[in-house]
Protein backbone atom coordinates (compact mmCIF):
# COMPACT_ATOMS: atom_id res chain seq x y z
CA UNK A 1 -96.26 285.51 64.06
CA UNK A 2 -96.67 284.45 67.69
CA UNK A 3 -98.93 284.36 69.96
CA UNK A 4 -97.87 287.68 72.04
CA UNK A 5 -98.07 289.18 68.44
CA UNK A 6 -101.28 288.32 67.28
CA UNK A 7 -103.12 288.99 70.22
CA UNK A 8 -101.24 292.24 70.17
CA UNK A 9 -102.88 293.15 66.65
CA UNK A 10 -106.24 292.03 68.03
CA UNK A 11 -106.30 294.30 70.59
CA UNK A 12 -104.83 296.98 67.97
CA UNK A 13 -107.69 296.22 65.16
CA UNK A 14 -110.26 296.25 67.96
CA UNK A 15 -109.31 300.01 68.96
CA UNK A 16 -108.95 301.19 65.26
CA UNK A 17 -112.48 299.77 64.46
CA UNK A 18 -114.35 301.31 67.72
CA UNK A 19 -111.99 304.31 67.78
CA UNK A 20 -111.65 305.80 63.67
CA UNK A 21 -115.02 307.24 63.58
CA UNK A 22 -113.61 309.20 66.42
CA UNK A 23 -110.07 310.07 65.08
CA UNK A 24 -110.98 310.93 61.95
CA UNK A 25 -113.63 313.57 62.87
CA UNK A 26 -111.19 315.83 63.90
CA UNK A 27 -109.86 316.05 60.27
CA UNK A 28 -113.51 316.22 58.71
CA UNK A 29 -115.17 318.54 61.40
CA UNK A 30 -113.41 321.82 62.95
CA UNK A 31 -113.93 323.07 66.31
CA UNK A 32 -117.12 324.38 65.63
CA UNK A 33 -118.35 320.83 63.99
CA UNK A 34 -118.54 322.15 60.66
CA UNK A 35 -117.66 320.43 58.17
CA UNK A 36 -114.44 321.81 56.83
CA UNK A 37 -113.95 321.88 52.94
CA UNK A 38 -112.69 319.55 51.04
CA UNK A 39 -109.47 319.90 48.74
CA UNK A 40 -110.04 319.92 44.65
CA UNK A 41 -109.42 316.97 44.19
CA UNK A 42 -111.38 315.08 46.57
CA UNK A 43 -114.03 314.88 44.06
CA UNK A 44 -112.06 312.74 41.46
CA UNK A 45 -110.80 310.16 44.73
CA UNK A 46 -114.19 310.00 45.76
CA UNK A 47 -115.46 309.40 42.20
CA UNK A 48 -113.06 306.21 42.59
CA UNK A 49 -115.24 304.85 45.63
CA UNK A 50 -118.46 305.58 44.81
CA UNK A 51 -118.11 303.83 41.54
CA UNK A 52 -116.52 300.86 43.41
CA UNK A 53 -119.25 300.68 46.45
CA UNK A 54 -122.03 300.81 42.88
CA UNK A 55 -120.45 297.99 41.45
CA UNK A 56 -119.40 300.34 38.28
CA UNK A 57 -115.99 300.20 38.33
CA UNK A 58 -112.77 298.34 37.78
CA UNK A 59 -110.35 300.37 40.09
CA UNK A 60 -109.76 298.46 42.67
CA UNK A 61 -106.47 299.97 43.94
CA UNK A 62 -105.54 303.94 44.12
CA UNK A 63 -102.32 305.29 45.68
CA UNK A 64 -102.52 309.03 46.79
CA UNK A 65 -98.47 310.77 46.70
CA UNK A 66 -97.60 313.70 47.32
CA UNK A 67 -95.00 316.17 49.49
CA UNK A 68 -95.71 316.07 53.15
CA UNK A 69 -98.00 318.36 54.87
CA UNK A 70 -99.85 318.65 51.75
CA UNK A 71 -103.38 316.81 53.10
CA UNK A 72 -103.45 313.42 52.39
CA UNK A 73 -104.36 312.30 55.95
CA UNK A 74 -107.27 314.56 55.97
CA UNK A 75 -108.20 313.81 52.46
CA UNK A 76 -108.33 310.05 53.58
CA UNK A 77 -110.33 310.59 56.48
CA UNK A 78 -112.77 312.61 54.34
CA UNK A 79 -113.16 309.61 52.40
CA UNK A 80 -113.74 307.21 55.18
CA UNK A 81 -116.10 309.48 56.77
CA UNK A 82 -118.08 308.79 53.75
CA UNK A 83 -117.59 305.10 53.80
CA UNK A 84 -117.96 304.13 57.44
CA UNK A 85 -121.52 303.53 57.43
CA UNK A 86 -121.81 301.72 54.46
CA UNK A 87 -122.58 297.68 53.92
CA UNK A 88 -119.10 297.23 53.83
CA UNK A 89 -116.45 296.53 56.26
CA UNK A 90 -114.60 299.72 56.51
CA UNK A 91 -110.82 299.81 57.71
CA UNK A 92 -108.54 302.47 58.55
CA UNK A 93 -105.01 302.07 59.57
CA UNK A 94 -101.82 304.03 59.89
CA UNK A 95 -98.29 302.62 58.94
CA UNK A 96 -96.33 304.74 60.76
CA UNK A 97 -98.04 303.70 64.18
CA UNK A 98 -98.00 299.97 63.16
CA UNK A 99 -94.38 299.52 62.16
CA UNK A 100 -93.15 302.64 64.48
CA UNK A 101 -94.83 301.95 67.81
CA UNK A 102 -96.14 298.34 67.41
CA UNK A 103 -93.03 296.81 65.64
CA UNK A 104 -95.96 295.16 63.44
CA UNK A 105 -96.45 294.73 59.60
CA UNK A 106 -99.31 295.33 57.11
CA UNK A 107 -99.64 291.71 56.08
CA UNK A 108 -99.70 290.41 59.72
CA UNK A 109 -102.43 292.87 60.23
CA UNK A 110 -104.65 292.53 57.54
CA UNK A 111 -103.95 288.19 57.83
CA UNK A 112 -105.40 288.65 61.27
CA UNK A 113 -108.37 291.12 60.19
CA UNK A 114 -109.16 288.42 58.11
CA UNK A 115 -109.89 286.10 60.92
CA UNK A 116 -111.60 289.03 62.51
CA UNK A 117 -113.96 288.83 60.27
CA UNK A 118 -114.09 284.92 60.23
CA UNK A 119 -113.42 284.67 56.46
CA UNK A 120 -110.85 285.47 53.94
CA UNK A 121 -110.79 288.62 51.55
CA UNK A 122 -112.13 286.58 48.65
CA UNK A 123 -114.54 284.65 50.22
CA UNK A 124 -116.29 287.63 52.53
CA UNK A 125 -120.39 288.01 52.07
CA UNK A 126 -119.54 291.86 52.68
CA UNK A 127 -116.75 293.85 50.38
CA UNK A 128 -114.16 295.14 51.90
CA UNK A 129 -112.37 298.49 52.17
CA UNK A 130 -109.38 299.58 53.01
CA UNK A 131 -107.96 303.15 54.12
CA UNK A 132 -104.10 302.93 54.68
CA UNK A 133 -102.13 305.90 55.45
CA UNK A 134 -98.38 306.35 55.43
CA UNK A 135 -97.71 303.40 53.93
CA UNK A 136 -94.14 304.03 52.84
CA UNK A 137 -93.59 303.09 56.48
CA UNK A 138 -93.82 299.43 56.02
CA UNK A 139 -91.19 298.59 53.15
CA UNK A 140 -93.08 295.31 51.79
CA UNK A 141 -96.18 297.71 51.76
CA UNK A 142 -96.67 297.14 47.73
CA UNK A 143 -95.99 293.52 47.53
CA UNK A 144 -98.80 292.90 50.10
CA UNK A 145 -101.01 295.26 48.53
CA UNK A 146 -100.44 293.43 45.44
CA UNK A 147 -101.39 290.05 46.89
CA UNK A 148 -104.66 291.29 47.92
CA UNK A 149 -105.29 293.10 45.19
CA UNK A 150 -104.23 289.94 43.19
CA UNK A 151 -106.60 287.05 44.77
CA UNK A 152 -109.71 289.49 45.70
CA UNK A 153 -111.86 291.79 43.63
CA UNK A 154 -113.90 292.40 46.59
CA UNK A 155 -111.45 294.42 47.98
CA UNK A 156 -110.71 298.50 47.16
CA UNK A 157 -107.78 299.99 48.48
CA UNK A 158 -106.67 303.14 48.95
CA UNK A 159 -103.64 304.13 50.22
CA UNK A 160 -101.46 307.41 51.16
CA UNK A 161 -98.14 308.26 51.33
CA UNK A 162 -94.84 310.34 51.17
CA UNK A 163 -93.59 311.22 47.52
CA UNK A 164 -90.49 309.28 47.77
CA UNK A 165 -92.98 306.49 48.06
CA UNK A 166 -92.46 305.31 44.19
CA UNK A 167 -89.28 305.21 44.16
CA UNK A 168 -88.01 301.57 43.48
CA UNK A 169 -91.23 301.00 43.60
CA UNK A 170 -91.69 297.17 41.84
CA UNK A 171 -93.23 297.31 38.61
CA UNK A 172 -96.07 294.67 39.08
CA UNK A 173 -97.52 296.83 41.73
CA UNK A 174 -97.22 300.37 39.43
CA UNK A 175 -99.01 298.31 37.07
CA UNK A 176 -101.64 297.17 39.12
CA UNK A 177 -102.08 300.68 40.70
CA UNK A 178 -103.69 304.47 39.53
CA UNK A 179 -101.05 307.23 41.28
CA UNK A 180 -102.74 310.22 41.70
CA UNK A 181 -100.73 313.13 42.74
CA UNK A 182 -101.76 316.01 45.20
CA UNK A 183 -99.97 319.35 45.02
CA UNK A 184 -99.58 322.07 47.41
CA UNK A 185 -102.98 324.02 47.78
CA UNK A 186 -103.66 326.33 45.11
CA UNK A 187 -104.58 330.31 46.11
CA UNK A 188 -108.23 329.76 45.67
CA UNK A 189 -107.74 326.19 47.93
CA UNK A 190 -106.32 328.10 50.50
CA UNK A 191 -109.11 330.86 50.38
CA UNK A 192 -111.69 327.95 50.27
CA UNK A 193 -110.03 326.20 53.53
CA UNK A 194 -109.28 329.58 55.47
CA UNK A 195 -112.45 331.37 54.73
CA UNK A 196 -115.24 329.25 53.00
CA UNK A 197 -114.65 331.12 49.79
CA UNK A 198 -115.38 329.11 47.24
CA UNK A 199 -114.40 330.08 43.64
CA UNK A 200 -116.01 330.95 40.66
CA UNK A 201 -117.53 328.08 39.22
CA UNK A 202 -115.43 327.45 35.27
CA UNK A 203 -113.24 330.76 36.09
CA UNK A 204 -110.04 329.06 36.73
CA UNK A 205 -110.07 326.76 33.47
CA UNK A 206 -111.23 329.65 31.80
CA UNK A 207 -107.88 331.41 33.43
CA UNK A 208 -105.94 328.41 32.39
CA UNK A 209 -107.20 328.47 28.57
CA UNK A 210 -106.39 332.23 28.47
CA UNK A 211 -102.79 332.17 29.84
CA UNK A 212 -101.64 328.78 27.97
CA UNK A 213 -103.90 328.14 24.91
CA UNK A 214 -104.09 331.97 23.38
CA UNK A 215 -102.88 332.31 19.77
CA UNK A 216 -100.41 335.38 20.92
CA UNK A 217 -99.74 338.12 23.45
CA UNK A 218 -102.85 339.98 22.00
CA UNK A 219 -105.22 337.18 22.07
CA UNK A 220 -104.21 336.55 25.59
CA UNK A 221 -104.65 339.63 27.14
CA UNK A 222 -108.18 340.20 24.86
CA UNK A 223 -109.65 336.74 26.90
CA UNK A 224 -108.27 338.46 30.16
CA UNK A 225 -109.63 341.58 29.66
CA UNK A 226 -113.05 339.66 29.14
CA UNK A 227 -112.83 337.54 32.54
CA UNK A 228 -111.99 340.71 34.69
CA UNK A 229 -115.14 340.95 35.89
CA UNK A 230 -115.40 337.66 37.15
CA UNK A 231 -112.01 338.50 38.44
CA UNK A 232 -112.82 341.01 40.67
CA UNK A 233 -116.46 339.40 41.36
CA UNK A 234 -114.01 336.95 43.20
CA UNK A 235 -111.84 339.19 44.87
CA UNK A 236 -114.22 341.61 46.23
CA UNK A 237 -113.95 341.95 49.83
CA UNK A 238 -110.94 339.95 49.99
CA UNK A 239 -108.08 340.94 52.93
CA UNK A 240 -105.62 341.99 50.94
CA UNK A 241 -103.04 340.36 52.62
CA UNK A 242 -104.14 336.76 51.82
CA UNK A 243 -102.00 337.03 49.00
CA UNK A 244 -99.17 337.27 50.92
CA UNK A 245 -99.92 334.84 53.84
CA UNK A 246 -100.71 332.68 51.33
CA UNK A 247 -96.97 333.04 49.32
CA UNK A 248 -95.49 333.20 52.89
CA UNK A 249 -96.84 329.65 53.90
CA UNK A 250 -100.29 329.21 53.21
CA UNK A 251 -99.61 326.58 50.10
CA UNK A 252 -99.35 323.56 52.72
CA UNK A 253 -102.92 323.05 54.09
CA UNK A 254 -101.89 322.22 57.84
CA UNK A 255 -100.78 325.93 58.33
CA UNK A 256 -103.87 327.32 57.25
CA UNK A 257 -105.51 327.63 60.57
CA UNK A 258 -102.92 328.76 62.83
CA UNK A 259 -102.72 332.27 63.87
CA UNK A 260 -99.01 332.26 65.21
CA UNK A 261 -97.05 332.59 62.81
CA UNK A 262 -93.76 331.77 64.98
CA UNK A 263 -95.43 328.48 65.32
CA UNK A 264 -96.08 328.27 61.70
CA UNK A 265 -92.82 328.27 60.72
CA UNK A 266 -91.45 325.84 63.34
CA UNK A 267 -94.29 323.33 61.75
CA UNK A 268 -93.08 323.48 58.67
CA UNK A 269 -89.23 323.47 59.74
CA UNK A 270 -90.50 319.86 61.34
CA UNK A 271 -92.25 318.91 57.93
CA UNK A 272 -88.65 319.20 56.47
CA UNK A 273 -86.87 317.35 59.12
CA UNK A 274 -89.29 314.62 58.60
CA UNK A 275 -88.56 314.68 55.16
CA UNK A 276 -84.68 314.45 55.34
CA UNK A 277 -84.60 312.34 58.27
CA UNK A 278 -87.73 309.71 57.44
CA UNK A 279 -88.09 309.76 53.63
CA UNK A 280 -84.62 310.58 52.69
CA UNK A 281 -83.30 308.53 55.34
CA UNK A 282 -84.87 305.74 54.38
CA UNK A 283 -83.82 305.84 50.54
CA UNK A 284 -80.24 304.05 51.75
CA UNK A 285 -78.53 305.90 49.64
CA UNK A 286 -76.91 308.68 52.17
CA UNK A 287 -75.03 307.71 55.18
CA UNK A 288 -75.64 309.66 58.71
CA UNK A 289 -72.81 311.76 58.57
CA UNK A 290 -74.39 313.43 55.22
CA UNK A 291 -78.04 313.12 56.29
CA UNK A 292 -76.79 315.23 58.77
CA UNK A 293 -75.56 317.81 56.58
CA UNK A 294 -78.51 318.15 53.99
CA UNK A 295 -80.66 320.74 56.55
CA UNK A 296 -77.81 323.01 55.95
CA UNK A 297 -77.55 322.38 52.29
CA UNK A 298 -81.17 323.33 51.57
CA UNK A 299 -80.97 326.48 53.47
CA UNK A 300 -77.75 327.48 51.01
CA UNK A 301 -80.45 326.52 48.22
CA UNK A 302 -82.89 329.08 50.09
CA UNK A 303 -80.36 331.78 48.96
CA UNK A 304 -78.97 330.59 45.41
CA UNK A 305 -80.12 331.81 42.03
CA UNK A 306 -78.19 328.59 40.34
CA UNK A 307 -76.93 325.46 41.87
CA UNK A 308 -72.82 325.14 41.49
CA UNK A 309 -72.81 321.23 42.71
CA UNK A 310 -69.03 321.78 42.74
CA UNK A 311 -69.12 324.45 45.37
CA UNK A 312 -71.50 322.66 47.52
CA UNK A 313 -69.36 319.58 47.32
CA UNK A 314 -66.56 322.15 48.65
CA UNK A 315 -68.28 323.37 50.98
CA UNK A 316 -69.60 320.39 52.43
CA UNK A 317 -66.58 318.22 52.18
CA UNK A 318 -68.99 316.14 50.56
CA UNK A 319 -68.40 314.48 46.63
CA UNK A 320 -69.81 316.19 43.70
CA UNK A 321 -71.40 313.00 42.45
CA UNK A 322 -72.52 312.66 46.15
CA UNK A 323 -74.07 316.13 46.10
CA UNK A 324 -76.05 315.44 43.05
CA UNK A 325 -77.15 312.32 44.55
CA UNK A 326 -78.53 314.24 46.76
CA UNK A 327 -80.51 316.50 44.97
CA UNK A 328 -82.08 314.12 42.82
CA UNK A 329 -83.94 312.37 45.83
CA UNK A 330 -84.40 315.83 47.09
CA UNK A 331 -86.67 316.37 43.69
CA UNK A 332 -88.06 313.22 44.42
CA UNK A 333 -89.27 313.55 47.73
CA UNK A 334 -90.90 316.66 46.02
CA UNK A 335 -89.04 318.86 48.07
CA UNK A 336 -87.26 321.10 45.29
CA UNK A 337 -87.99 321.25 41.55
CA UNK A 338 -85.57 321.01 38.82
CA UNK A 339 -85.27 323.61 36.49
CA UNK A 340 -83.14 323.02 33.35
CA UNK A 341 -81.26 325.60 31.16
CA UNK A 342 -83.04 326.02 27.83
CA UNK A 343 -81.54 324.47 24.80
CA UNK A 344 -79.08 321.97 26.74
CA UNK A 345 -79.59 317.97 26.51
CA UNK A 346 -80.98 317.18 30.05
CA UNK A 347 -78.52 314.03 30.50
CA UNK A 348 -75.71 316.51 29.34
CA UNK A 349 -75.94 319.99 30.53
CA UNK A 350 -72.97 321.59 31.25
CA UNK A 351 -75.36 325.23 32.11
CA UNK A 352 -76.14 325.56 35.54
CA UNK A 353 -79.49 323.69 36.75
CA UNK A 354 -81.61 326.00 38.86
CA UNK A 355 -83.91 324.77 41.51
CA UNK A 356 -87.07 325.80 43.52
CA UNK A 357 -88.45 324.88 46.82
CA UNK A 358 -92.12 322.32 45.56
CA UNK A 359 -93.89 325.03 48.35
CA UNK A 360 -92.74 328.70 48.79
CA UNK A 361 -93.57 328.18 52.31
CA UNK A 362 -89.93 326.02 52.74
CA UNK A 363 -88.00 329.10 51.25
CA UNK A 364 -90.00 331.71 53.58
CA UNK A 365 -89.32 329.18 56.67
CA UNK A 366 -85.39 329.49 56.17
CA UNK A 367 -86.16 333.21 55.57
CA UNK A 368 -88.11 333.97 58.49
CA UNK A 369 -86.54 331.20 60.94
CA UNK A 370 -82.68 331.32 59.78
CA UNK A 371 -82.45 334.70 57.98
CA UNK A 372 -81.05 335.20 54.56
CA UNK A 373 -78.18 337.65 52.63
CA UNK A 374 -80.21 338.27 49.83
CA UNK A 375 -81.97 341.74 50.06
CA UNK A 376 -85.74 342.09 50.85
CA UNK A 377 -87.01 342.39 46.93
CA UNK A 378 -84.59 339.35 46.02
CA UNK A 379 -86.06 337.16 48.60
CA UNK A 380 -89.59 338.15 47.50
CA UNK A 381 -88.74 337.46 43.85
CA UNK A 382 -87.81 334.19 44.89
CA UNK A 383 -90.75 333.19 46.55
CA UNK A 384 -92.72 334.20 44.00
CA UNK A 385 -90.46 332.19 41.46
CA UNK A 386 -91.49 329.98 43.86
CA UNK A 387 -95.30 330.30 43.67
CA UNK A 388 -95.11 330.42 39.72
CA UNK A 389 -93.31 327.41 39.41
CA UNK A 390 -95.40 325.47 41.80
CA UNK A 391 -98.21 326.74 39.56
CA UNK A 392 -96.49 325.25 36.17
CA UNK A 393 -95.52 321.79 37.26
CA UNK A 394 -99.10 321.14 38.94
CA UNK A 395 -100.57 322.72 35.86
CA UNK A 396 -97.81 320.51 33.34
CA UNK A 397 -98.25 317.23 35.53
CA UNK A 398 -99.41 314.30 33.85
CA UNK A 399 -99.53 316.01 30.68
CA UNK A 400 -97.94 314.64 27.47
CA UNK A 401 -95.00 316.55 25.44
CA UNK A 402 -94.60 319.67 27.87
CA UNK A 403 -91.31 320.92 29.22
CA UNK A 404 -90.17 323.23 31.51
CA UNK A 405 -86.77 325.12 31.21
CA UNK A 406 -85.32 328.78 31.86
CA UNK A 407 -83.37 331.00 30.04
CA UNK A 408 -79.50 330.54 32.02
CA UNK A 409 -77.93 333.78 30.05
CA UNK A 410 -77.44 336.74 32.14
CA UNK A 411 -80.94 339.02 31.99
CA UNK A 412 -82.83 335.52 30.81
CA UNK A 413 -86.43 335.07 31.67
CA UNK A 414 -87.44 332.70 34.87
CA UNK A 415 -89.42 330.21 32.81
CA UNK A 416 -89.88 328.76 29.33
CA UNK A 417 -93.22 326.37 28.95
CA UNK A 418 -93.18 324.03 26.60
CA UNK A 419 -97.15 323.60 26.29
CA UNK A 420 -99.45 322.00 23.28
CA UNK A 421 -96.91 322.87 20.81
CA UNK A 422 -96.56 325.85 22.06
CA UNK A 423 -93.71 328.06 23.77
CA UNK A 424 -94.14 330.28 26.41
CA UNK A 425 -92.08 332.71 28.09
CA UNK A 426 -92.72 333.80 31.89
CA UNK A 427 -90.70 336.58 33.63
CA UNK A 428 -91.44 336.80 37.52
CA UNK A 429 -91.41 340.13 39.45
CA UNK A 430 -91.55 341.00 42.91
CA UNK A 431 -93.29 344.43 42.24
CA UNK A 432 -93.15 346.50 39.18
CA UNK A 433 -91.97 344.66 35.84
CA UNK A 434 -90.46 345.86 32.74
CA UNK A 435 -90.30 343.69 29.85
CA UNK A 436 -86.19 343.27 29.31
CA UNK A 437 -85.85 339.77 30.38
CA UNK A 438 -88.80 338.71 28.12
CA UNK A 439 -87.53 340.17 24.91
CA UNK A 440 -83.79 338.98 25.87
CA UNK A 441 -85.21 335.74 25.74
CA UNK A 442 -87.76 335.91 23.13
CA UNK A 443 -84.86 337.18 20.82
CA UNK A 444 -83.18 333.56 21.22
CA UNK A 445 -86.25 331.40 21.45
CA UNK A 446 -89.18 331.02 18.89
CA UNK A 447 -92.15 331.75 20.96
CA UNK A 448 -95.89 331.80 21.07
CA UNK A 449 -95.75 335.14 23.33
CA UNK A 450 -94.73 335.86 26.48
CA UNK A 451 -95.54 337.31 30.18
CA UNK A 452 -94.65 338.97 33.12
CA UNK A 453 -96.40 338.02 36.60
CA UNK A 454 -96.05 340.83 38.80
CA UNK A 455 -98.03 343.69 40.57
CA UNK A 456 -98.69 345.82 37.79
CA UNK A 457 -102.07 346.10 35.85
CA UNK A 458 -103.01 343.82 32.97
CA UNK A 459 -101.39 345.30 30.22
CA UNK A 460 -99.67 344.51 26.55
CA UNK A 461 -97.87 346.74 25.16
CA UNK A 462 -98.42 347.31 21.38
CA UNK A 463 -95.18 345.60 20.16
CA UNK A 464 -93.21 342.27 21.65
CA UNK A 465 -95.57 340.08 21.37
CA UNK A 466 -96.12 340.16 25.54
CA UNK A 467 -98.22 341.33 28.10
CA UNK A 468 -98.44 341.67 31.82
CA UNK A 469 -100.64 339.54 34.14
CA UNK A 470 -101.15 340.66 37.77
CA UNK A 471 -99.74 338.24 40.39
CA UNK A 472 -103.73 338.02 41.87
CA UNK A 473 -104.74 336.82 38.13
CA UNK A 474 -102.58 334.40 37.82
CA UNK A 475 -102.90 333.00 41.17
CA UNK A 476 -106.61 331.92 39.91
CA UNK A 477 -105.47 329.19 37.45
């Protein structure tokens, strides 16, 4: 490091420490200077500071993933708003500014903080903390972290970044590190951000115990019919077209707030740009020529029950092994989810794989933006599949033993849950739902009981062994 570039990061760290107080005020205040809410999870990250700033715990190090456009910038500068007056010294920095803009690094920067502050990490009279977002940005980001985290237990870290961020990720810093993932908001998140409606305190585990720990189809619908009035406590004087803004696009937080919908969608067509063209990109593994290509190959997803990889690879005059290449740091990045056939070996399925979009609100983008040739009930179906499966892998994540598959046979159902030794059939419907593709399925597989999620009332019928759960219901878990 020269002298041009260290007196370049001292004039940087002087503007982030007079100037992040500011910045991050417009992500924990709106334009009236209230305070907006804070995601679901906030309190667990927060938990993770307060215990360090006591003295009462041992993480030292916590790295926040997670698709983009899903909050973590705001949920970081939540949690420095809460630090920056502390007895500590408080740091926030950006990655993508540093390396972008300033043609800096993260261990330059934090050597020369150090001097800032006259002694190192180790031997500072104050702790220290550190806020560092995007940090995928900076591709020596987890050795450096490491170091620190290595000679200094004075220092807590917490850092942000893309999903693709773990990939190749050394294992001496996964080690070191607690991941914690953050999904796409959940209905009552979105309610909560949009209109200060904050839920029913214990009704969505009590939701979530219903729908996935019930003994049968009977059992399940007896513990719905027993929270409905807590149900519909919450949903009095809700607009009833939430629902749908929220399916449409309200699952990514930034979108929450605007009113044009025109621009809505052009945000989120940038969030997936900056998805294939930063994170993707920056994997190695795709030259420019296909980068270039893989916009148009998710909005041939948008319309596709299945994915043929051998008609893409057609289509595309790209490679079949190529294609799949491709999808599998597609899943990565968290942009789509992999659904496998029921019944095949994963490594060696020969069925057709089907995917979903992580947030409905990509599908409803190429929908609303592009156009589609599926008909108006097909394209809702599929953004509910959507929904519901966004719903199941935040709900399955981290969890031990659980699987999720679909039935691949012709008149199959969307979703088969493998849950707590349990199995659980799910059929999605756009409006009214029979229960065909349920008891197709359940004729193959041994299950625990099965459901439909559509518009209809809760009902079960008195044979089948399933019920059906209104979409609103469901979107309380």
């Amino acid at each position: 490091m020269n002298r041009e570039q260290k007196n370049k990061i001292i004039n940087f760290l002087n503007d982030q420490i007079t100037q992040s107080e500011f910045r991050a005020r417009a992500y924990v205040f709106d334009d009236l200077n209230k305070k907006r809410p804070a995601r679901n999870i906030f309190v667990k990250l927060n938990k993770y500071l307060n215990d360090f700033m006591s003295g009462n715990s041992s993480a030292r190090w916590i790295t926040l993933t997670g698709l983009r456009g899903s909050g973590k910038t705001t949920l970081l500068s939540q949690l420095y708003w809460n630090a920056r007056n502390s007895d500590f010294n408080v740091l926030y920095l950006s990655l993508d500014y540093i390396v972008q803009i300033l043609g800096l690094n993260l261990n330059d920067v934090l050597a020369v903080y150090e001097e800032i502050l006259g002694s190192f990490f180790e031997k500072s009279d104050k702790p220290v903390i550190l806020f560092l977002d995007e940090v995928q940005y900076d591709e020596k980001w987890g050795i450096t972290l490491k170091s620190i985290y290595d000679r200094s237990r004075k220092v807590f870290i917490f850092a942000t970044g893309s999903a693709a961020l773990t990939m190749n990720i050394n294992p001496d810093v996964a080690r070191r590190t607690i991941y914690e993932k953050l999904y796409p908001l959940s209905f009552t998140e979105f309610l909560k951000i949009k209109n200060e409606k904050f839920e029913e305190k214990g009704l969505a585990t009590d939701m979530r115990n219903a729908i996935f720990n019930s003994k049968n189809a009977d059992d399940c619908f007896n513990s719905i019919k027993e929270l409905e009035p807590r149900i519909n406590n919450y949903f009095l004087g809700l607009d009833r077209m939430d629902i749908e803004k929220y399916i449409k696009y309200g699952s990514l937080p930034f979108m929450v707030t605007l009113k044009n919908e025109a621009l809505v969608y052009d945000q989120i067509n940038k969030t997936l740009d900056r998805i294939v063209n930063s994170d993707v990109l920056r994997t190695g593994r795709f030259n420019n020529e296909i980068i270039s290509k893989i916009p148009a190959i998710l909005y041939a997803v948008a319309d596709m029950d299945q994915i043929n990889y051998s008609k893409i690879a057609d289509s595309f005059e790209i490679s079949r092994p190529k294609v799949m290449e491709i999808f599998d740091v597609l899943e990565k990045t968290e942009t789509l989810i992999k659904i496998y056939p029921y019944g095949s070996h994963i490594s060696q399925s020969r069925k057709p794989i089907k995917y979903l979009f992580a947030s409905p609100a990509f599908r409803s983008m190429y929908y609303n933006m592009i156009g589609n040739i599926v008909s108006a009930d097909n394209s809702r179906g599929k953004l509910l599949e959507d929904t519901v499966g966004m719903y199941l892998k935040r709900f399955l994540g981290g969890k031990i033993n659980t699987s999720l598959t679909y039935d691949s046979a012709e008149g199959g159902a969307d979703f088969i849950v493998g849950y707590a030794n349990k199995k659980i059939i799910i059929e999605v419907g756009a409006g009214s739902k029979d229960y065909r593709q349920l008891l197709n399925t359940a004729a193959k597989v041994t299950a625990d009981y099965g459901f439909a999620v559509c518009n209809d009332d809760l009902e079960s019928p008195e044979t089948g062994n399933v019920l059906k759960i209104p979409l609103k219901y469901f979107l309380l878990i």
